[in-house]
Protein backbone atom coordinates (compact mmCIF):
# COMPACT_ATOMS: atom_id res chain seq x y z
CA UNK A 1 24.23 -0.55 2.43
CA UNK A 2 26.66 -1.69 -0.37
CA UNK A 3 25.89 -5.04 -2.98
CA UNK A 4 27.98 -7.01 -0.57
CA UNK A 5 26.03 -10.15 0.84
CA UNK A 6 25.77 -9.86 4.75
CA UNK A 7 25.31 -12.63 6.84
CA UNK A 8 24.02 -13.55 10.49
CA UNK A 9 24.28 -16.00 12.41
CA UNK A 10 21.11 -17.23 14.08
CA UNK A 11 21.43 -19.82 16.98
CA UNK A 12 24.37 -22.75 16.38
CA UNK A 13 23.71 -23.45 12.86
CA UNK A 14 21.29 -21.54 10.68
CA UNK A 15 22.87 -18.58 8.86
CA UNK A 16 21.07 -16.04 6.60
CA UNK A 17 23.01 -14.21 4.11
CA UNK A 18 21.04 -11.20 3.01
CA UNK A 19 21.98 -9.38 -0.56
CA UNK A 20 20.75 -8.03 -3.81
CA UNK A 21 17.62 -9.91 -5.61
CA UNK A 22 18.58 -10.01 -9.02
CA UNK A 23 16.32 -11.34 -12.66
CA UNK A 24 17.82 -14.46 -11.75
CA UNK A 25 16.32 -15.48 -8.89
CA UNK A 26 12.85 -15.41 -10.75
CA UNK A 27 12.61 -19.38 -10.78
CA UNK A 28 13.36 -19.71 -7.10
CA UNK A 29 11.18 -16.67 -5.73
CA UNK A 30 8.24 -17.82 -8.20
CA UNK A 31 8.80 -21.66 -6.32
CA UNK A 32 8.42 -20.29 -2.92
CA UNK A 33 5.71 -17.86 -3.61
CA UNK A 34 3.31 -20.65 -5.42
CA UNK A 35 1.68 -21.65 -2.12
CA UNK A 36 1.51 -18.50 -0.87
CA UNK A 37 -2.52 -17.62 -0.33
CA UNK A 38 -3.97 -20.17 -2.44
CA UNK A 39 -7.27 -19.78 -1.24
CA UNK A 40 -7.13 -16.05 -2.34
CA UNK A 41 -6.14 -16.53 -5.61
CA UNK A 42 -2.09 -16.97 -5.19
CA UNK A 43 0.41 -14.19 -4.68
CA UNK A 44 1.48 -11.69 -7.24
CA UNK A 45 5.27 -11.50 -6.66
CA UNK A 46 5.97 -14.17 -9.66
CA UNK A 47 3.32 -11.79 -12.03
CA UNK A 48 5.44 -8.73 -11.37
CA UNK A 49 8.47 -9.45 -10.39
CA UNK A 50 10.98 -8.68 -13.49
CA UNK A 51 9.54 -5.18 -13.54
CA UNK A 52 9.41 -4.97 -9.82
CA UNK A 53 13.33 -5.25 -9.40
CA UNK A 54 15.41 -2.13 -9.79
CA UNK A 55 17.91 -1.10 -12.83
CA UNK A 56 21.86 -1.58 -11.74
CA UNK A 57 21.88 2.05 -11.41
CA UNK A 58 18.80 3.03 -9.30
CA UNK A 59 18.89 4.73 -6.33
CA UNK A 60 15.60 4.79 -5.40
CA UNK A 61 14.54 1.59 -4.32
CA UNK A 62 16.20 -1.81 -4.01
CA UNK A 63 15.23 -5.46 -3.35
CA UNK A 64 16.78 -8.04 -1.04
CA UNK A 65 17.06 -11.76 -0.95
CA UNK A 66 17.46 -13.67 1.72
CA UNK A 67 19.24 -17.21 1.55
CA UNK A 68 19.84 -20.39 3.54
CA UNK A 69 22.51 -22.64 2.63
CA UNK A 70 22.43 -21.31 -0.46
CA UNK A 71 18.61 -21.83 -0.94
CA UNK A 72 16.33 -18.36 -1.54
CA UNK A 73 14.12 -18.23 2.03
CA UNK A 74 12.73 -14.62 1.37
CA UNK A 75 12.77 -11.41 -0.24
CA UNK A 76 11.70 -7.85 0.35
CA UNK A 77 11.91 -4.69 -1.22
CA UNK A 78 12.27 -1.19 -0.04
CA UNK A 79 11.22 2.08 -1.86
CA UNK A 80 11.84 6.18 -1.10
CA UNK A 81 9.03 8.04 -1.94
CA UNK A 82 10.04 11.14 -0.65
CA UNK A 83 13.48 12.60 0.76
CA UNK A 84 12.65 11.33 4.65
CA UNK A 85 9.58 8.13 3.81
CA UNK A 86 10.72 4.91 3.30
CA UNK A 87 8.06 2.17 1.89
CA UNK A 88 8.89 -1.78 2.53
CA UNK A 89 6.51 -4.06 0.50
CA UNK A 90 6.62 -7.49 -0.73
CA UNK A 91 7.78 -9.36 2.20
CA UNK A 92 8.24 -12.90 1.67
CA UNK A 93 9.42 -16.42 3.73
CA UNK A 94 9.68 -19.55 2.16
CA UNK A 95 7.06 -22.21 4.36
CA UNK A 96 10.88 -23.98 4.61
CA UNK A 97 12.61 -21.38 6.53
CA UNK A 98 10.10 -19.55 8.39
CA UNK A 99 10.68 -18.97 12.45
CA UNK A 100 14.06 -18.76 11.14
CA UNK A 101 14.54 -15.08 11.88
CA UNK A 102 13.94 -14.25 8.29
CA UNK A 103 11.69 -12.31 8.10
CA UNK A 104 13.67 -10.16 10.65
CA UNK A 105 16.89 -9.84 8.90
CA UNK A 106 14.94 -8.92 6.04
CA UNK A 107 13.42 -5.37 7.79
CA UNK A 108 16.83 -5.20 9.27
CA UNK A 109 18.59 -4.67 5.91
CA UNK A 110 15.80 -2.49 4.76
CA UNK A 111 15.94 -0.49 7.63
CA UNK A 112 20.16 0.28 7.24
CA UNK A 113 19.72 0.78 3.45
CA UNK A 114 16.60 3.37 3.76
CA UNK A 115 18.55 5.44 6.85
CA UNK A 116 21.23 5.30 4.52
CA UNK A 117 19.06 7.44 1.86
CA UNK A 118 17.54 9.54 4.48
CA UNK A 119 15.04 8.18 5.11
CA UNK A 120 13.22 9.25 9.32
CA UNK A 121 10.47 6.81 9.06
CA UNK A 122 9.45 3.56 7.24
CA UNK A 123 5.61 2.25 6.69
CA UNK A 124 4.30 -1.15 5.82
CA UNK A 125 0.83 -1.84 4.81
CA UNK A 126 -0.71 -5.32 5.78
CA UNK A 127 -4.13 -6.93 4.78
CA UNK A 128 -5.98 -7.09 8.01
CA UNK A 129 -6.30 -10.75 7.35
CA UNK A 130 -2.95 -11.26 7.23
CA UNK A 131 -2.47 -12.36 11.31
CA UNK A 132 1.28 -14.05 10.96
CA UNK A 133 2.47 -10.71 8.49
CA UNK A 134 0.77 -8.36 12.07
CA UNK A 135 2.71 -10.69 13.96
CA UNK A 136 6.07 -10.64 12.54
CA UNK A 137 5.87 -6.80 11.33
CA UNK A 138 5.36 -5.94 15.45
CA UNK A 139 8.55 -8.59 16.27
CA UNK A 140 10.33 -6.89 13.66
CA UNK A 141 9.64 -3.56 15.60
CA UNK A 142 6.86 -1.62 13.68
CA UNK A 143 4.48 0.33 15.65
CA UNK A 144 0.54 0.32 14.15
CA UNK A 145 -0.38 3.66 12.43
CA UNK A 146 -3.71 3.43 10.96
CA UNK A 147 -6.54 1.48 9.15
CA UNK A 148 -8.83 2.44 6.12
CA UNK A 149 -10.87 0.40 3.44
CA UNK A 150 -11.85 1.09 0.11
CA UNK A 151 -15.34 2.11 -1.12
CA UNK A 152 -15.88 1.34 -4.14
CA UNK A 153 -18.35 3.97 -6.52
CA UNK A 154 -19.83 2.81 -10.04
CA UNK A 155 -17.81 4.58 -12.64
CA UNK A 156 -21.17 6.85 -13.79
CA UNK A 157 -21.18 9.66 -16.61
CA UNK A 158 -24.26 10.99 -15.01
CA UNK A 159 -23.71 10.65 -11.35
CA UNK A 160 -24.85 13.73 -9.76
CA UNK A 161 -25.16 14.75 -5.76
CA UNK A 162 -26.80 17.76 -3.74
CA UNK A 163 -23.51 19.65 -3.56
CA UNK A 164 -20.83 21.77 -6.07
CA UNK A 165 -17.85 19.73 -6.13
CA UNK A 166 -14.71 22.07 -7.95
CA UNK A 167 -11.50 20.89 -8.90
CA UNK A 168 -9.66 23.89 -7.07
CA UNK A 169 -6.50 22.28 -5.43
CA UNK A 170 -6.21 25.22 -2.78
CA UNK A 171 -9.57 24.38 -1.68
CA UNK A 172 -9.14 20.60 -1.61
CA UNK A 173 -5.93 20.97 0.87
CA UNK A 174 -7.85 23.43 2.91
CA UNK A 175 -10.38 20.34 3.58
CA UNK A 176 -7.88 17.90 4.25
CA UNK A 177 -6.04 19.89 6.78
CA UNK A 178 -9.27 20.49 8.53
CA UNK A 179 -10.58 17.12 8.33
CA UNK A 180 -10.48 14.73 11.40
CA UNK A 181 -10.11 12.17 8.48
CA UNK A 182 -6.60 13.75 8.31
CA UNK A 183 -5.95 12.69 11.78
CA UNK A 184 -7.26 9.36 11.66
CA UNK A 185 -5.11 8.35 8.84
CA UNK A 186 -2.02 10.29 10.43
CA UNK A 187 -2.07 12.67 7.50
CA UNK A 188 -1.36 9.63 4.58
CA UNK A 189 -2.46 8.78 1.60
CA UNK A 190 -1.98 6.28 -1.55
CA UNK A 191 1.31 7.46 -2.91
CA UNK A 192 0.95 8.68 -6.77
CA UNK A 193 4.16 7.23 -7.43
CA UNK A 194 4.49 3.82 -6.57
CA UNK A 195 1.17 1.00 -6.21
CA UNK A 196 0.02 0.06 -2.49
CA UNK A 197 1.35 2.53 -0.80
CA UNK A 198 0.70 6.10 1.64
CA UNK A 199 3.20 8.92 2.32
CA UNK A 200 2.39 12.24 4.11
CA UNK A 201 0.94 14.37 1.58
CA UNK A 202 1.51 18.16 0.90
CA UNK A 203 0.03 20.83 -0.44
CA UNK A 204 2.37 20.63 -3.53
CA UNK A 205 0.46 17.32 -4.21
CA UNK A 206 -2.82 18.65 -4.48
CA UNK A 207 -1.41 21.23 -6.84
CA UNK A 208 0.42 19.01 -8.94
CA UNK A 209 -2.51 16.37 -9.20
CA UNK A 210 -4.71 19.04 -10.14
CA UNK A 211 -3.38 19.26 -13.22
CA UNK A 212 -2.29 15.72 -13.61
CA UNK A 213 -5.09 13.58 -12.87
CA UNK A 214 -8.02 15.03 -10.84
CA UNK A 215 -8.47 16.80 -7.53
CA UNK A 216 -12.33 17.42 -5.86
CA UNK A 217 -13.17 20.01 -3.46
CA UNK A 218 -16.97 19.95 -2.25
CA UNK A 219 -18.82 22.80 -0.97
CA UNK A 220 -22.12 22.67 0.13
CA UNK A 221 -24.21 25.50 1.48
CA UNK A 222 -21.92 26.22 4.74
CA UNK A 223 -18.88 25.49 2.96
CA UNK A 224 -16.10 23.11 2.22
CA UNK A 225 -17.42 19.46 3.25
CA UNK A 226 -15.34 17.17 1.49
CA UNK A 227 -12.01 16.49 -0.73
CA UNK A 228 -10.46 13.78 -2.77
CA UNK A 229 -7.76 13.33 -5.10
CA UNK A 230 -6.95 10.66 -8.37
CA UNK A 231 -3.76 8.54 -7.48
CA UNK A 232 -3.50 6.63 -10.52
CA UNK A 233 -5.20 4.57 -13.42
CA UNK A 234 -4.00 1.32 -13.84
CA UNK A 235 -4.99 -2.20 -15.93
CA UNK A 236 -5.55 -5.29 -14.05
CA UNK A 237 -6.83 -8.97 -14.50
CA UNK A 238 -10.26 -9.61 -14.47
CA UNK A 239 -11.58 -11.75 -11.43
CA UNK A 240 -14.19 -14.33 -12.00
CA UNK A 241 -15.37 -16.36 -9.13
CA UNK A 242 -15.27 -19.95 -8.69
CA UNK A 243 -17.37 -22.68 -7.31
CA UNK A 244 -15.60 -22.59 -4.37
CA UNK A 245 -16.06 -18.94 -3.34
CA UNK A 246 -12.51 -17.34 -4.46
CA UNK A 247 -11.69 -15.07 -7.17
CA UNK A 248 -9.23 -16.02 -9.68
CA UNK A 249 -7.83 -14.34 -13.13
CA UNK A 250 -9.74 -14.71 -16.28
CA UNK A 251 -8.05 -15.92 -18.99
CA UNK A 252 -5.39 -13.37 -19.41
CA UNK A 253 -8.24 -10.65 -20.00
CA UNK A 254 -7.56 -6.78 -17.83
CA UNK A 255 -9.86 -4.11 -16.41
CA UNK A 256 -8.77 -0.74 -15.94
CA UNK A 257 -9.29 0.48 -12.58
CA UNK A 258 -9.28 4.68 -11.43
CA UNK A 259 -7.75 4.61 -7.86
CA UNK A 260 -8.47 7.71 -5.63
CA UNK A 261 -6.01 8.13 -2.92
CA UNK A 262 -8.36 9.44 -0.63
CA UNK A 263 -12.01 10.43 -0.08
CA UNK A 264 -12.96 12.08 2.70
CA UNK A 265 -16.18 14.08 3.48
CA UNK A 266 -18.23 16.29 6.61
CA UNK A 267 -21.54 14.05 6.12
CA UNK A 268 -23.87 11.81 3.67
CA UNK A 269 -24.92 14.76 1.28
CA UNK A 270 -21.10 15.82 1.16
CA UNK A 271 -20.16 11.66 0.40
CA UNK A 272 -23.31 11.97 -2.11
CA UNK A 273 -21.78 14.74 -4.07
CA UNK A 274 -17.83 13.42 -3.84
CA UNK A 275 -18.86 10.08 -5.32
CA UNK A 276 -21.04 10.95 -7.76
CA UNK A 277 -17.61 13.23 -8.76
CA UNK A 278 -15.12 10.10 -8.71
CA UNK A 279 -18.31 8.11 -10.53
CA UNK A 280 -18.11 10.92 -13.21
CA UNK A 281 -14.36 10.93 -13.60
CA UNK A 282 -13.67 7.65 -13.68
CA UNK A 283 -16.15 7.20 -16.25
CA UNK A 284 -14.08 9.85 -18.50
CA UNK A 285 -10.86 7.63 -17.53
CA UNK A 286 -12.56 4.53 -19.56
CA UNK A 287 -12.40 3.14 -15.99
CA UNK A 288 -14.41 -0.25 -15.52
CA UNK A 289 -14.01 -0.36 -11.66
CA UNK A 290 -12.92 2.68 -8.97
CA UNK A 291 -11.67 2.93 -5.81
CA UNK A 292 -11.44 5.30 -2.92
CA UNK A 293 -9.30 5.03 0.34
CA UNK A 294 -11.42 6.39 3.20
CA UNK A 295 -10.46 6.18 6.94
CA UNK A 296 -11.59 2.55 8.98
CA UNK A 297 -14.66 4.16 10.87
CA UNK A 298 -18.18 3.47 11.62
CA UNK A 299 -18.84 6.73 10.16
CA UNK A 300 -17.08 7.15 7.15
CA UNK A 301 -17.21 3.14 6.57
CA UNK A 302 -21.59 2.95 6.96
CA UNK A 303 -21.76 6.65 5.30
CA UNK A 304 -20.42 5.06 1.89
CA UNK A 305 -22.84 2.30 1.06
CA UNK A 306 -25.44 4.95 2.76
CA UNK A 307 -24.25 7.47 -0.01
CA UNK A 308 -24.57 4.69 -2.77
CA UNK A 309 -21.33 3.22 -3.00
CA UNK A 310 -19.67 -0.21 -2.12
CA UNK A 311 -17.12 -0.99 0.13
CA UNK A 312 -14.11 -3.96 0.12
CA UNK A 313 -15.25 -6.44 2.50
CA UNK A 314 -11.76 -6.18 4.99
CA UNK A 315 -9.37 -3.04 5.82
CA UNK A 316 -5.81 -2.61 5.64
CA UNK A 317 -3.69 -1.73 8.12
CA UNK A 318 -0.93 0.57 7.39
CA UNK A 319 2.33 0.45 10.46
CA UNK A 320 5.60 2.59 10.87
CA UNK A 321 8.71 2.45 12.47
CA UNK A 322 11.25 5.31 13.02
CA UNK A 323 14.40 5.07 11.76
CA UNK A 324 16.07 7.84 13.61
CA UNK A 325 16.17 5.52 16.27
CA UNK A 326 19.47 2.74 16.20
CA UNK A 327 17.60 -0.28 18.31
CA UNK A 328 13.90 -1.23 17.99
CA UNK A 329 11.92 -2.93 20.73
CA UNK A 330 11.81 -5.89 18.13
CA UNK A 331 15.60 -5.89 17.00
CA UNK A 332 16.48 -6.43 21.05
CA UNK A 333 14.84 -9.62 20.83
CA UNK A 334 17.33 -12.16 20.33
CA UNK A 335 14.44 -15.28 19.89
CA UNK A 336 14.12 -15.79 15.87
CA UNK A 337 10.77 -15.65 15.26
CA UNK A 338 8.67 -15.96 11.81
């Protein structure tokens, strides 16, 4: 898909005109998104969004803007992260334009640009709270993939368990490709290279995280029971909560946070001995907070605060659509809905 604004048609008189978001828009996405989720502390997009938006001359990603009569009603962007995965995050509709189609023609133009990279399939991740974002991502012609939560260990220098846990990458993939864990999240995890987000992993990612930030591989007395990986450190505001219940940022001060892309064990000795590993690495990162992906069961989900660590109080939901196809289920629909 070239720079060139498209635009559709939708019923008599509405049309959307999809193109490029650009620095600026700032003042007109940051208007839209100010009511977004007030009750959960407001949205991020205004926070991030000059370093969310792509150089001229990247390839790699790109984000779209949709407008109405010349006024911004949404944006998206879209992300490779690898040769054949595409990653769609940040979808927004102004309260003004939504069951406009919007939301649609948004996916649409992510959907040509990423089959224009290469991409075979494209994944979305929604809060599980999030009913109207479900709603719109199935219209829109995504299929659900999986769920998973985050547990959340104590960073700990002298967290210990009952098992060896090694940092030998061969032994970590041999885990993962064993583990029904590996089924249940369809083989994803949270992407190294870009916040929020699962791709397939490989082998070559074990190896190459190994050296780069931290793989765990834990064998107990009949062998391998468990495996884990670092994703990324990263700095974020510090939450306080307010009379009312919510969390909100304090003051301008961060937290860094070690996020482990996923955590994944045979049984509560095995979870024992994995998180008192992330507890002590995350601890060597300076890390004031950590968090582990595991899969949304009643195992793995009561074996973590059974092991000693907390959990996030809702799951995500991660869902996919294949891109080899030309028409979606959703895309037939010729109702605009929001």
């Amino acid at each position: 898909m070239t720079d060139e604004p498209s635009t559709t048609a939708i019923g008599a008189e509405t049309v959307i005109e999809i193109r490029r978001a650009t620095h600026d828009d700032y003042d007109a996405v940051a208007a839209f998104t100010s009511d977004i989720w007030p009750d959960r502390g407001g949205d991020y997009i205004p926070e991030i969004y000059h370093d969310w938006l792509e150089d001229d001359d990247e390839t790699g990603k790109k984000t779209f803007l949709a407008e109405i009569d010349g006024e911004v009603a949404g944006v998206i962007q879209a992300v490779m992260l690898t040769p054949d995965e595409a990653w769609f995050q940040g979808l927004r509709v102004a309260s003004a334009h939504r069951r406009k189609g919007v939301s649609r023609r948004l996916n649409e133009a992510c959907f040509e640009w990423a089959r224009a990279q290469g991409a075979t399939v494209a994944r979305v991740m929604i809060f599980s709270w999030n009913a109207a974002s479900l709603g719109a991502a199935r219209t829109s012609g995504y299929d659900p993939i999986t769920e998973f939560r985050f547990a959340r260990p104590e960073p700990d220098p002298t967290a210990d368990g009952p098992c060896r846990v090694s940092s030998d990458p061969a032994a970590a993939w041999r885990y993962w490709t064993h583990s029904d864990a590996r089924e249940r999240l369809s083989g994803l995890g949270l992407a190294p290279e870009e916040s929020w987000a699962v791709r397939e992993l490989a082998r070559a990612d074990f190896e190459r995280l190994a050296d780069e930030t931290a793989v765990f591989a834990v064998e107990c007395e009949d062998g391998l029971a468990g495996a884990a990986y670092r994703s990324r450190t990263y700095e974020r505001p510090v939450e306080t909560e307010t009379d009312d219940g919510d969390d909100e940022p304090d003051g301008g001060e961060t937290e860094t946070w070690a996020e482990y892309g996923v955590g994944v064990w045979d049984d509560v000795d095995a979870a024992r001995s994995l998180f008192a590993a992330i507890a002590r690495d995350a601890a060597e990162c300076g890390a004031d907070s950590a968090r582990v992906l595991i899969p949304e069961t009643a195992r793995y989900v009561t074996d973590a605060p059974y092991a000693g660590a907390g959990i996030f109080e809702e799951p995500d939901f991660v869902l996919g659509i294949d891109l080899t196809a030309e028409q979606r289920d959703g895309a037939s629909d010729d109702k605009p809905r929001q």
